[in-house]
PDB file of N, CA and C in Angstrom:
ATOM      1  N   UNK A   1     -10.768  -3.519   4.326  1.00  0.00           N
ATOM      2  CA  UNK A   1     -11.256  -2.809   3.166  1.00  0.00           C
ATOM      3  C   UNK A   1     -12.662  -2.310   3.489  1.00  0.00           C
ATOM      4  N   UNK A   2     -12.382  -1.246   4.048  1.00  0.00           N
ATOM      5  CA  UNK A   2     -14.362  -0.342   4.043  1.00  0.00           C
ATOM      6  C   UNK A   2     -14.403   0.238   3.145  1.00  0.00           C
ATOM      7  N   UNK A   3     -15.943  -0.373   2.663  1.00  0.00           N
ATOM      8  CA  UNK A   3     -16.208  -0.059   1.162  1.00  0.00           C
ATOM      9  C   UNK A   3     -17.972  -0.053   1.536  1.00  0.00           C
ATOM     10  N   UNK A   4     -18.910   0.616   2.321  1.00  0.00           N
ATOM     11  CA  UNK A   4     -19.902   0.513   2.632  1.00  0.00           C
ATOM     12  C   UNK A   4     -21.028   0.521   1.680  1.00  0.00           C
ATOM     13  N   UNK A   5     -20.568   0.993   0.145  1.00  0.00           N
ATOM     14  CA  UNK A   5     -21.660   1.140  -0.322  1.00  0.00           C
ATOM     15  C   UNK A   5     -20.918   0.448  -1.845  1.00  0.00           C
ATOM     16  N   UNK A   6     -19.553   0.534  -1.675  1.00  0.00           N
ATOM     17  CA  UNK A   6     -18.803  -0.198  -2.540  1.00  0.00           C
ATOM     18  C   UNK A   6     -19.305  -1.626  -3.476  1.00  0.00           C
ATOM     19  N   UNK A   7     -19.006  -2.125  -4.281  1.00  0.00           N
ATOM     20  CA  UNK A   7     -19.237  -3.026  -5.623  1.00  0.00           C
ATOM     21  C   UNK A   7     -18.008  -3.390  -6.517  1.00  0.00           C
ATOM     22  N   UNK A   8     -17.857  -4.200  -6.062  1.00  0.00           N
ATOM     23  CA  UNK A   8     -16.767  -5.751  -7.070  1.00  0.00           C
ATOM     24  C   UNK A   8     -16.277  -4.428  -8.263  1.00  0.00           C
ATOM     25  N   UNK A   9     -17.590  -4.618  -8.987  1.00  0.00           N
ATOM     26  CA  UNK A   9     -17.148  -3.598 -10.371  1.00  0.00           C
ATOM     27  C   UNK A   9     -16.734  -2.044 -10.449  1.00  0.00           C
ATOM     28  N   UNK A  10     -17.256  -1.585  -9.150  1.00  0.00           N
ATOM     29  CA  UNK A  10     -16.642  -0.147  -8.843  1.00  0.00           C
ATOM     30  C   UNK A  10     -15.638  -0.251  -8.534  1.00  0.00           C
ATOM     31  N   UNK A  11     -15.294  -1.281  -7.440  1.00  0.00           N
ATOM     32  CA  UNK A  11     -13.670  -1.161  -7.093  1.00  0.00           C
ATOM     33  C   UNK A  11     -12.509  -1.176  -8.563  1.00  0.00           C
ATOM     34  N   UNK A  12     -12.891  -2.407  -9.361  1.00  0.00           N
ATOM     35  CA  UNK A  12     -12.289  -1.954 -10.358  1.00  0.00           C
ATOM     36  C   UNK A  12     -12.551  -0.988 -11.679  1.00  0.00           C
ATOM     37  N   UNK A  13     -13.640  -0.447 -11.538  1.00  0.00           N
ATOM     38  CA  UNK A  13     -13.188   0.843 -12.593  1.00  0.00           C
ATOM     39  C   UNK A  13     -12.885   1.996 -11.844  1.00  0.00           C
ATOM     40  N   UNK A  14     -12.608   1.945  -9.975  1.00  0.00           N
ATOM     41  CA  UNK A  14     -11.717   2.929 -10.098  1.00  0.00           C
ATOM     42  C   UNK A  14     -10.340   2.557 -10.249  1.00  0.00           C
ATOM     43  N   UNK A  15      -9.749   1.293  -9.307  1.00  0.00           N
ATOM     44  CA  UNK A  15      -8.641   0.694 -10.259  1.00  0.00           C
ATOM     45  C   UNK A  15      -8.367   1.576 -11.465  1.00  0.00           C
ATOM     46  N   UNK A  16      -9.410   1.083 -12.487  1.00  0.00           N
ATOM     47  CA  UNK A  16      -8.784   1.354 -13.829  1.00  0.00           C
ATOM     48  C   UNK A  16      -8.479   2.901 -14.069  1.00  0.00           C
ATOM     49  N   UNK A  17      -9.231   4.088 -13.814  1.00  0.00           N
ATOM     50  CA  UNK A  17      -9.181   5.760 -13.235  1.00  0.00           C
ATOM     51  C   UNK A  17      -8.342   5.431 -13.238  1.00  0.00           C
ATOM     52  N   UNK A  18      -7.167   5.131 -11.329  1.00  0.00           N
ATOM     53  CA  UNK A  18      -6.534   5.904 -10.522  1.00  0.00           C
ATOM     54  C   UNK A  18      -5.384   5.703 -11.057  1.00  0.00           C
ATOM     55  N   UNK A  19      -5.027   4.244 -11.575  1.00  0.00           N
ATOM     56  CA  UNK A  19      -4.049   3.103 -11.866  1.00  0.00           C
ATOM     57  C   UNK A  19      -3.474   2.939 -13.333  1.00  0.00           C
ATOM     58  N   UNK A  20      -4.238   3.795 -13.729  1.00  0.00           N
ATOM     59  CA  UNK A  20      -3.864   3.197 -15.499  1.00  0.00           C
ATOM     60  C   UNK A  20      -2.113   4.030 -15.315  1.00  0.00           C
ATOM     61  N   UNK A  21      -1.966   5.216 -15.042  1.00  0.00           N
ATOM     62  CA  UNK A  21      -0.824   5.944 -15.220  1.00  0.00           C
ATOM     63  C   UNK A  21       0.838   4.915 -14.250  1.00  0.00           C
ATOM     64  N   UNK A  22       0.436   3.606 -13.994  1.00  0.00           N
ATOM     65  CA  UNK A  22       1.212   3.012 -13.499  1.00  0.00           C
ATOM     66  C   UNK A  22       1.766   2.087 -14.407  1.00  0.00           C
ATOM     67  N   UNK A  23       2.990   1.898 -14.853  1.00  0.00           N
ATOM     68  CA  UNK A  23       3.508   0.846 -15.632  1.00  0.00           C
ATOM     69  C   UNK A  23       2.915  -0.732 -15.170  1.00  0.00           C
ATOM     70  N   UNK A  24       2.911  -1.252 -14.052  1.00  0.00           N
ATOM     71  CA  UNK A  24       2.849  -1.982 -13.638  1.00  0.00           C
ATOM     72  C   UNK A  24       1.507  -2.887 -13.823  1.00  0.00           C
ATOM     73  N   UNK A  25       0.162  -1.895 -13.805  1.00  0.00           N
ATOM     74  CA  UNK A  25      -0.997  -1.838 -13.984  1.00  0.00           C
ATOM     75  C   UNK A  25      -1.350  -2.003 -15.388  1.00  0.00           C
ATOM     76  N   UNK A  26      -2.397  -2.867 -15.452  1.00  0.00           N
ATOM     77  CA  UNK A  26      -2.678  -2.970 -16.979  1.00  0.00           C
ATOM     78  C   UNK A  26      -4.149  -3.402 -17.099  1.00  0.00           C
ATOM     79  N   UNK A  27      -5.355  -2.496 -17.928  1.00  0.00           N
ATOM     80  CA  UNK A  27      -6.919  -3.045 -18.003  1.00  0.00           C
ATOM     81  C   UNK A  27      -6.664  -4.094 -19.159  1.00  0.00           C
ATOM     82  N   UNK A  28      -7.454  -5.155 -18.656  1.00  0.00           N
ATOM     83  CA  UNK A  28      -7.763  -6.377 -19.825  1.00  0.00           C
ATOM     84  C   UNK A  28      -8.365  -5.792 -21.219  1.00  0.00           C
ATOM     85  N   UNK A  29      -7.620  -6.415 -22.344  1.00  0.00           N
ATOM     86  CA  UNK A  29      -8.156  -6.179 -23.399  1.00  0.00           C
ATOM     87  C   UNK A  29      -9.559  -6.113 -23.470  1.00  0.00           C
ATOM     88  N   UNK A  30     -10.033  -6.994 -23.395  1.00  0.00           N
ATOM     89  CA  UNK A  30     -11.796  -7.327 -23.089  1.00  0.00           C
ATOM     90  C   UNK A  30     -12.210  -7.514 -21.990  1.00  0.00           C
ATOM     91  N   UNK A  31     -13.347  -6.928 -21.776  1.00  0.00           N
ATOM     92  CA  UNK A  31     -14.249  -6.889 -19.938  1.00  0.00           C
ATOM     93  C   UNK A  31     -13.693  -5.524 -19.537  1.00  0.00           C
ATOM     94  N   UNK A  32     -14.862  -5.663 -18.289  1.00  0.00           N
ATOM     95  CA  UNK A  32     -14.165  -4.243 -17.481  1.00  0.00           C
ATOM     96  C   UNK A  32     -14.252  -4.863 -15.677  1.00  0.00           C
ATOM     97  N   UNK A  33     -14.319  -6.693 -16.042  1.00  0.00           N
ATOM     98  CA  UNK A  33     -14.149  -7.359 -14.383  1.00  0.00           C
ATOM     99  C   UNK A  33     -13.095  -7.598 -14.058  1.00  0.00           C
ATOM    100  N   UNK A  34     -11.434  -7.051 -14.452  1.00  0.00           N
ATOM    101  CA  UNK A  34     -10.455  -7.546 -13.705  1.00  0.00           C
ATOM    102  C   UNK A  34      -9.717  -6.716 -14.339  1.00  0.00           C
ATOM    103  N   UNK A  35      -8.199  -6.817 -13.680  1.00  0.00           N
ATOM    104  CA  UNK A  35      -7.304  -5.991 -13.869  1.00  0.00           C
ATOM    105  C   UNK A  35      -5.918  -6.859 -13.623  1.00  0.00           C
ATOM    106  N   UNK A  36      -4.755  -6.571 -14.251  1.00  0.00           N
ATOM    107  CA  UNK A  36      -3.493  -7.083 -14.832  1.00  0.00           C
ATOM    108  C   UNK A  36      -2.638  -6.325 -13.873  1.00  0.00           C
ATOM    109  N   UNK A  37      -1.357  -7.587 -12.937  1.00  0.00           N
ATOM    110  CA  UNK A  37      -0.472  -6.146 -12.364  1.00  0.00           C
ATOM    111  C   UNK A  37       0.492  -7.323 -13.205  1.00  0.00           C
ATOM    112  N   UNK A  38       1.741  -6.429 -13.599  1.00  0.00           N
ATOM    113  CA  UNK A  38       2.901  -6.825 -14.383  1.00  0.00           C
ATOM    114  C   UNK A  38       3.692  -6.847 -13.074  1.00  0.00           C
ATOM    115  N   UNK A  39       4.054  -8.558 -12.366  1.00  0.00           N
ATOM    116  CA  UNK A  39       4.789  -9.054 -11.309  1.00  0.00           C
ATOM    117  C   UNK A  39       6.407  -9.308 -12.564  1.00  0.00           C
ATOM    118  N   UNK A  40       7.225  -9.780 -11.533  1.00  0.00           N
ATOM    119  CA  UNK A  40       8.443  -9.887 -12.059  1.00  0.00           C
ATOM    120  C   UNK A  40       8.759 -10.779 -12.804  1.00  0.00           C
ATOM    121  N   UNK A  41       7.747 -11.962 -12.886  1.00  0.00           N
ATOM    122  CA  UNK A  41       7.628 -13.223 -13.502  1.00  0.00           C
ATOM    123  C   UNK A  41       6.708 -13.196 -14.728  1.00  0.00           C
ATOM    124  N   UNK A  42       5.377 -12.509 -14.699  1.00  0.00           N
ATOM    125  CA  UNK A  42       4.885 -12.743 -15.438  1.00  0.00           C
ATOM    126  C   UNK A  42       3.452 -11.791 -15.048  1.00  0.00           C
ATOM    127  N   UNK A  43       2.375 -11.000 -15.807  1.00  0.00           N
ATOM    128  CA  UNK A  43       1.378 -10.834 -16.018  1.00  0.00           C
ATOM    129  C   UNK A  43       0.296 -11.648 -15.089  1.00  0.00           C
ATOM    130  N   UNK A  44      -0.283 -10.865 -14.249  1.00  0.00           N
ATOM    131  CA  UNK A  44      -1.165 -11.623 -13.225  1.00  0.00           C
ATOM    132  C   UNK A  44      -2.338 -11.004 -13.517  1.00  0.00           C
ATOM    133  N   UNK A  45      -3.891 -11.622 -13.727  1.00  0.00           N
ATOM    134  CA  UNK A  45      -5.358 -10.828 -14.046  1.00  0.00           C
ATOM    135  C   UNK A  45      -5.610 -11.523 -12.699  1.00  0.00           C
ATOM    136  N   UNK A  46      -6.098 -10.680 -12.097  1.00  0.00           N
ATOM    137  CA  UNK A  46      -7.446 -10.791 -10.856  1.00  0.00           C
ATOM    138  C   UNK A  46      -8.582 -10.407 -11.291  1.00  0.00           C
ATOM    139  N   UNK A  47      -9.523 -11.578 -10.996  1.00  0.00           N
ATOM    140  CA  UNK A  47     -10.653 -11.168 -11.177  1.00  0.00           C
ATOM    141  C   UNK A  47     -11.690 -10.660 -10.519  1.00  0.00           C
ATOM    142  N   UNK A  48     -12.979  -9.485 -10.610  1.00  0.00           N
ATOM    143  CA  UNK A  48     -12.986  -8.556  -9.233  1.00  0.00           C
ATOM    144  C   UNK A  48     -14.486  -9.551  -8.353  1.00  0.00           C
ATOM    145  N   UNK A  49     -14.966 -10.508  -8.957  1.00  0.00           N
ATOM    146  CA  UNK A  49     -15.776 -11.361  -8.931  1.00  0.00           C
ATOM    147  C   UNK A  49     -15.302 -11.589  -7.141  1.00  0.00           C
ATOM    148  N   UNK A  50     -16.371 -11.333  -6.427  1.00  0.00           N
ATOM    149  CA  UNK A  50     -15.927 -11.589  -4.720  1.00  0.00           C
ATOM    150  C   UNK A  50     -14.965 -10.855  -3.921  1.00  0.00           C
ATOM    151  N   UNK A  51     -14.286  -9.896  -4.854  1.00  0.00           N
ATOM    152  CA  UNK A  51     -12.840  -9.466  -4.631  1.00  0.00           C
ATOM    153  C   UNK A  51     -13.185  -8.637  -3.250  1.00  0.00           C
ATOM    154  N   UNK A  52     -14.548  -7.745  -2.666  1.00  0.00           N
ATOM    155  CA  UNK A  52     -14.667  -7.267  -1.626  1.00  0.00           C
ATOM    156  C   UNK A  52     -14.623  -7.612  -0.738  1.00  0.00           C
ATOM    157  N   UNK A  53     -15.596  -8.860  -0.696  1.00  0.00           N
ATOM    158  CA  UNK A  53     -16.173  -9.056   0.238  1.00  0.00           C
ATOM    159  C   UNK A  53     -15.049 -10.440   1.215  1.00  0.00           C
ATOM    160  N   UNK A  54     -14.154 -10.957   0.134  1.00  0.00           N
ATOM    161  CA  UNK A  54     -12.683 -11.436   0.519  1.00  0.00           C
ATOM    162  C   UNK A  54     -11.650 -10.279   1.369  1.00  0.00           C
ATOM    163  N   UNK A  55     -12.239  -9.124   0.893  1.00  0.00           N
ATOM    164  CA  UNK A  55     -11.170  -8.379   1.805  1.00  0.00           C
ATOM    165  C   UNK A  55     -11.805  -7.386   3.124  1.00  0.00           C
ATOM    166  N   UNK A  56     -12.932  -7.428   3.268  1.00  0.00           N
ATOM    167  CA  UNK A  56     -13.585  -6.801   4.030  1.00  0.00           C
ATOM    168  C   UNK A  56     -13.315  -7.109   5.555  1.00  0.00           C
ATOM    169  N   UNK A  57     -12.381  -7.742   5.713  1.00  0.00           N
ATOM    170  CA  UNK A  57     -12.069  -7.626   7.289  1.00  0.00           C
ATOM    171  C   UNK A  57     -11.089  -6.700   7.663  1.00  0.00           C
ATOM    172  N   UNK A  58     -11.347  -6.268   8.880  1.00  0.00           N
ATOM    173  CA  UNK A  58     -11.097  -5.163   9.532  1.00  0.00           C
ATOM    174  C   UNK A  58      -9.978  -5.981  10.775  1.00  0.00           C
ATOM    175  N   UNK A  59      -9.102  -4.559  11.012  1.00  0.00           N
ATOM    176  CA  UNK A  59      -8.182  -4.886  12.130  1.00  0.00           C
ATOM    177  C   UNK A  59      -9.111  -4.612  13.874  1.00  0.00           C
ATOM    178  N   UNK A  60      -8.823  -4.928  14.943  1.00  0.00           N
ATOM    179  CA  UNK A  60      -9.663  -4.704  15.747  1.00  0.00           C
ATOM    180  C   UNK A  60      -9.043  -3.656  16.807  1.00  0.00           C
ATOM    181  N   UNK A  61      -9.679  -2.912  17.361  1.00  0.00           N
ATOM    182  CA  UNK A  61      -8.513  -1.625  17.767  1.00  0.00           C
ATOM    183  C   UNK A  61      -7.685  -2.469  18.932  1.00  0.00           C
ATOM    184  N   UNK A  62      -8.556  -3.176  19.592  1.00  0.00           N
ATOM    185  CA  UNK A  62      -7.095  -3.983  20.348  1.00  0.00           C
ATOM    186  C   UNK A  62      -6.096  -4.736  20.022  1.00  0.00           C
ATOM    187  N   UNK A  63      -5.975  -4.707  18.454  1.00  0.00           N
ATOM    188  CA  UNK A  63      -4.457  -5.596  17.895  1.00  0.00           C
ATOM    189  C   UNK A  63      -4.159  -4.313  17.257  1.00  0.00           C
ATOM    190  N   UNK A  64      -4.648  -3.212  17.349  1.00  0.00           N
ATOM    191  CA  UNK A  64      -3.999  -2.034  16.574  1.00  0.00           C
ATOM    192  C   UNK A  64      -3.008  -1.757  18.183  1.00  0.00           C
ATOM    193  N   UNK A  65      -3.660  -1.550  18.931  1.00  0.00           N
ATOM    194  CA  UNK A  65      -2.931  -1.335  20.498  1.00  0.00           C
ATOM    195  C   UNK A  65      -1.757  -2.126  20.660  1.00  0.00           C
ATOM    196  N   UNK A  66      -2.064  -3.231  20.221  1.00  0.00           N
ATOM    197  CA  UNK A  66      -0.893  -4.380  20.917  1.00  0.00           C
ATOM    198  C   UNK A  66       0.554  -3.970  19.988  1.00  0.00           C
ATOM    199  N   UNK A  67      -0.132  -3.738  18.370  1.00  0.00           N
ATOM    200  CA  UNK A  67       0.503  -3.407  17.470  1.00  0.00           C
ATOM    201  C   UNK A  67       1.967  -2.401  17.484  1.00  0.00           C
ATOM    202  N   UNK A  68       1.015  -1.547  18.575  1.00  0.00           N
ATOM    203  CA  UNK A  68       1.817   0.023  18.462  1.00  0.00           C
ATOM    204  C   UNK A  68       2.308   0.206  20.265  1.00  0.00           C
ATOM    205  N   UNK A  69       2.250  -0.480  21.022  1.00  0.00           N
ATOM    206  CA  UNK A  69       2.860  -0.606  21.958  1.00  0.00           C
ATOM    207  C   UNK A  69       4.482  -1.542  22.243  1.00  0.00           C
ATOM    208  N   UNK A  70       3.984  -2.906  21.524  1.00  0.00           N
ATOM    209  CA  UNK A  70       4.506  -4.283  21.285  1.00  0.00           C
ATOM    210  C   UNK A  70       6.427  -4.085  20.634  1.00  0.00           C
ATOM    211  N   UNK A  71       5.843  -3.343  19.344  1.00  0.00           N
ATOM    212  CA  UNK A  71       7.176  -2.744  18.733  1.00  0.00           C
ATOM    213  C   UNK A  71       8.083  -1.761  18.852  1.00  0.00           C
ATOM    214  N   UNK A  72       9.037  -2.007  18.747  1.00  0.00           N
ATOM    215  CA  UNK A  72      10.271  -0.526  18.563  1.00  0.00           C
ATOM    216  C   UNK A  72      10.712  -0.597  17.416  1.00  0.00           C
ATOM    217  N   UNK A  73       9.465  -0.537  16.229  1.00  0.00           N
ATOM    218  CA  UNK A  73       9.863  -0.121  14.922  1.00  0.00           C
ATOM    219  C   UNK A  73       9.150   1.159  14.685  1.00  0.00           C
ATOM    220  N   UNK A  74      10.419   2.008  14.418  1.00  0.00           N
ATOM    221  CA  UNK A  74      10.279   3.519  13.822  1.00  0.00           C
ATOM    222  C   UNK A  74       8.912   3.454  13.340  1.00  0.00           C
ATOM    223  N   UNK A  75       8.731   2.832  11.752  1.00  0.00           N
ATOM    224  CA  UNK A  75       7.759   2.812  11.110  1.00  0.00           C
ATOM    225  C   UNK A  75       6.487   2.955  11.858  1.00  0.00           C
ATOM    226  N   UNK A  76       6.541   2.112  12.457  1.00  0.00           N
ATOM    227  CA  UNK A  76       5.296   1.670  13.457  1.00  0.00           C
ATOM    228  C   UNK A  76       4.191   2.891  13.431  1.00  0.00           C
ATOM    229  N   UNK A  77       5.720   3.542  14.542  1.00  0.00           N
ATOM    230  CA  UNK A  77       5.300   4.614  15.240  1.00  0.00           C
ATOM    231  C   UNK A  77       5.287   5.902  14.668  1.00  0.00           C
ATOM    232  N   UNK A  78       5.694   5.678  13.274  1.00  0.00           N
ATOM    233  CA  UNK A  78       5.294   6.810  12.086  1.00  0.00           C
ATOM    234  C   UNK A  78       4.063   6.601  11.470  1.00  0.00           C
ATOM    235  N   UNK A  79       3.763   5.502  11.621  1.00  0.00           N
ATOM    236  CA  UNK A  79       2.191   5.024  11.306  1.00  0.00           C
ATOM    237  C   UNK A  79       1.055   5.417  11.856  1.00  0.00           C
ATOM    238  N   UNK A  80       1.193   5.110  13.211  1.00  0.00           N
ATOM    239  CA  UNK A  80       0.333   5.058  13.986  1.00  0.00           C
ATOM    240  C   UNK A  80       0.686   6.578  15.281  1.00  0.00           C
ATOM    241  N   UNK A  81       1.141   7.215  14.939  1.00  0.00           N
ATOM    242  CA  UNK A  81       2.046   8.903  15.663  1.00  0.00           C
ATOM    243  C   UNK A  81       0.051   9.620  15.714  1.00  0.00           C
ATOM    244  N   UNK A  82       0.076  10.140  16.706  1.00  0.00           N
ATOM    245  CA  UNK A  82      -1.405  11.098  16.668  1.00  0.00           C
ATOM    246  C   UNK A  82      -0.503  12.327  16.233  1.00  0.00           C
ATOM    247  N   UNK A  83       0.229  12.953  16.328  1.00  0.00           N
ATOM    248  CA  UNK A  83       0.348  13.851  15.637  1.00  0.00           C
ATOM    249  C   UNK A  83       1.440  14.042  14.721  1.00  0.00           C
ATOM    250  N   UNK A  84       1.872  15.046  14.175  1.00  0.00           N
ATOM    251  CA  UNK A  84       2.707  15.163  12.930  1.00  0.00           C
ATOM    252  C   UNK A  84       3.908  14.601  13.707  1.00  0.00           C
ATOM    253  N   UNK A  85       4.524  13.732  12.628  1.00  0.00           N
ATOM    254  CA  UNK A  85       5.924  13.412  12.713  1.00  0.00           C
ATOM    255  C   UNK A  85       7.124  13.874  11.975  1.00  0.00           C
ATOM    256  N   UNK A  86       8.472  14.433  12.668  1.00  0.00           N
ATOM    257  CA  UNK A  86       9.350  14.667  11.948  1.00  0.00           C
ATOM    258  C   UNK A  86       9.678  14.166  10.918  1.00  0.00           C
ATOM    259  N   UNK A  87       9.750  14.546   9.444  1.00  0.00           N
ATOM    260  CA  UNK A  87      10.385  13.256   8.892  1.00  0.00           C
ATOM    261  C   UNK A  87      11.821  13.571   8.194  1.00  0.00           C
ATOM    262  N   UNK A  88      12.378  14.404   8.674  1.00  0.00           N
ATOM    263  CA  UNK A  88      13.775  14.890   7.893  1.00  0.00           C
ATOM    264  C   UNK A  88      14.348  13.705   7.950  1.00  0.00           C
ATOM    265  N   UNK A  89      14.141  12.644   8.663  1.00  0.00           N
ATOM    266  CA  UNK A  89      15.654  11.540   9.229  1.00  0.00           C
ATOM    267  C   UNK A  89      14.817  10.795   8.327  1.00  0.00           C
ATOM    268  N   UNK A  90      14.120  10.837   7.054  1.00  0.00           N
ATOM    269  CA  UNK A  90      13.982   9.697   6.360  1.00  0.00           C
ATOM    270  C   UNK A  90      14.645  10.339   4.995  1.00  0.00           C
ATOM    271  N   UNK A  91      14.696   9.156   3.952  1.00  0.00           N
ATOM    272  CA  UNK A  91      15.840   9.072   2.991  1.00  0.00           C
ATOM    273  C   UNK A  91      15.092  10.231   1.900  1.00  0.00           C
ATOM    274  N   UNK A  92      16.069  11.134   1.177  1.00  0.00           N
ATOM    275  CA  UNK A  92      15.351  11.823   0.271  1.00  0.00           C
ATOM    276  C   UNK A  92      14.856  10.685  -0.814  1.00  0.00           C
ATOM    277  N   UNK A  93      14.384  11.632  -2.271  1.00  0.00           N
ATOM    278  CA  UNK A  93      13.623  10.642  -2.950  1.00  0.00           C
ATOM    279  C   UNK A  93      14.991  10.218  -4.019  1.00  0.00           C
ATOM    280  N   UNK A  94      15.387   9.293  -4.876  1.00  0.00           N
ATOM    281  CA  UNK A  94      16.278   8.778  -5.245  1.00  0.00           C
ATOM    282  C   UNK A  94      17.024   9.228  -6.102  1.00  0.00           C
ATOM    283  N   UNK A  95      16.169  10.351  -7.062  1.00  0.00           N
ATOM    284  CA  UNK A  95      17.169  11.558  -7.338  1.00  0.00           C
ATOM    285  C   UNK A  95      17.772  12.291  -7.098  1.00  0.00           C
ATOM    286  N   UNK A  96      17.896  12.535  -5.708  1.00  0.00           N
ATOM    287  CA  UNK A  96      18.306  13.401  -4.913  1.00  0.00           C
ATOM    288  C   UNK A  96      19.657  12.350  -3.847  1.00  0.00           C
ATOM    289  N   UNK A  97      19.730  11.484  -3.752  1.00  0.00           N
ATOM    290  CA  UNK A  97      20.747  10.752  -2.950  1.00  0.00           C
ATOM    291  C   UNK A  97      22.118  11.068  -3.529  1.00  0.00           C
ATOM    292  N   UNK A  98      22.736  10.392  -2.747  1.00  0.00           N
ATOM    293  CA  UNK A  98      24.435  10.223  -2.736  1.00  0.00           C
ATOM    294  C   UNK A  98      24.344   8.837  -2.917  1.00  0.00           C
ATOM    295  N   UNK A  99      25.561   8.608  -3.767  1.00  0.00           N
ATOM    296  CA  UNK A  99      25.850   7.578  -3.808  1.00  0.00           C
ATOM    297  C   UNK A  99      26.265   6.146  -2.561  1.00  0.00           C
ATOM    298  N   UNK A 100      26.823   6.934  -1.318  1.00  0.00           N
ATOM    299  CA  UNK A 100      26.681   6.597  -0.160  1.00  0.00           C
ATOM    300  C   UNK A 100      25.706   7.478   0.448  1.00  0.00           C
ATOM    301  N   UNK A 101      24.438   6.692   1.473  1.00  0.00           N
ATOM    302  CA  UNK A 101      23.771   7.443   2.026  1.00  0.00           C
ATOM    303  C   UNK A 101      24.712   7.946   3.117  1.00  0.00           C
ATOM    304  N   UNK A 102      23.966   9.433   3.960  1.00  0.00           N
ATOM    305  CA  UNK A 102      24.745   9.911   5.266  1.00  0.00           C
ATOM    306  C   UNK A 102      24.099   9.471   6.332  1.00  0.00           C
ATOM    307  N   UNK A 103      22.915   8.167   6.174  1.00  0.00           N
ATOM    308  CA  UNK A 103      22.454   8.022   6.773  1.00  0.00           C
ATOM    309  C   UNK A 103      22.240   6.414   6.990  1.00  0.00           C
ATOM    310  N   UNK A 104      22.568   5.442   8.231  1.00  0.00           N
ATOM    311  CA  UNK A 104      22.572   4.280   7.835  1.00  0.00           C
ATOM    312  C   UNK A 104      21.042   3.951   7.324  1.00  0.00           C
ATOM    313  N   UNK A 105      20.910   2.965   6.271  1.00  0.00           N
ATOM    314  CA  UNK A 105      19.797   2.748   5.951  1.00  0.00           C
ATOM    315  C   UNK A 105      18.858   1.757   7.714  1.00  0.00           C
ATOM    316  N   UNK A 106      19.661   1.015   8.302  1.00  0.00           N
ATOM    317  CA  UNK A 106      19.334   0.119   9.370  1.00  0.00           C
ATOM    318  C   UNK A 106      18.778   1.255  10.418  1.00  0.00           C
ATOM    319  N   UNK A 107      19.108   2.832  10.186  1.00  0.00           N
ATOM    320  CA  UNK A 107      18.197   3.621  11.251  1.00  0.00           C
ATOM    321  C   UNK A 107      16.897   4.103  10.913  1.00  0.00           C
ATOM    322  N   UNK A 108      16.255   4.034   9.760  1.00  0.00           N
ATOM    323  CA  UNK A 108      15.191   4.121   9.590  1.00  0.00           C
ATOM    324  C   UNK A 108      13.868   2.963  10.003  1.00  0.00           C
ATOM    325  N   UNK A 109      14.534   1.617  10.408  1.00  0.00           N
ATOM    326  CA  UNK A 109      13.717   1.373  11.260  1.00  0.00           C
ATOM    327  C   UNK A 109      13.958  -0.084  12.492  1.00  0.00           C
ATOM    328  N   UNK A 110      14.847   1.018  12.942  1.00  0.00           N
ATOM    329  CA  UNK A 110      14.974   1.155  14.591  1.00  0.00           C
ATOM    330  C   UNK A 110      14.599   2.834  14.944  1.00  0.00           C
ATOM    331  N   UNK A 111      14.148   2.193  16.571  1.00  0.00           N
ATOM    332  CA  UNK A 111      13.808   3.462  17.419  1.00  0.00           C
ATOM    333  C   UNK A 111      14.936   4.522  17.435  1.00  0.00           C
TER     334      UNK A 111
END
């Protein structure tokens, strides 16, 4: 999480901006230090108290290397691709499917 000039309380009032239009997402009745995601069980508040500086570690480019050499997952290498990647061979969006895909779902990530 690089956030160089970033703040506990900025992170969440942009949270609250970017996120409100998400069902899932929900601002606390009272305060403006935490934020509500609606899990499958039950209503979860995080509070943003430390919340940066808990996430402020960084990957190191030599486990990004090992990362993207190591695997023969598609994804991977749709991730981490330097340049544009085809993406016709991925699934349209779910309004648009067949009831059987024409495509096995198990090839989207294998090589």
């Amino acid at each position: 999480c690089r956030v160089p000039q970033g703040s506990d309380q900025g992170f969440v009032a942009k949270l609250h901006d970017k996120c409100a239009k998400y069902p899932h997402f929900l601002k606390p009745r009272f305060g403006n230090a935490a934020f509500i995601i609606k899990h499958f069980a039950d209503n979860v508040e995080y509070q943003c108290g430390g919340f940066l500086e808990k996430n402020r570690d960084t990957v190191l480019e030599e486990q990004l290397e090992c990362i993207k050499s190591a695997t023969c997952c598609r994804l991977i290498h749709v991730i981490f691709a330097e340049t544009p990647v085809d993406h016709s061979a991925t699934l349209p969006p779910p309004s648009r499917r067949r009831a059987t895909p024409s495509m096995p779902l198990g090839s989207l990530t294998q090589p």
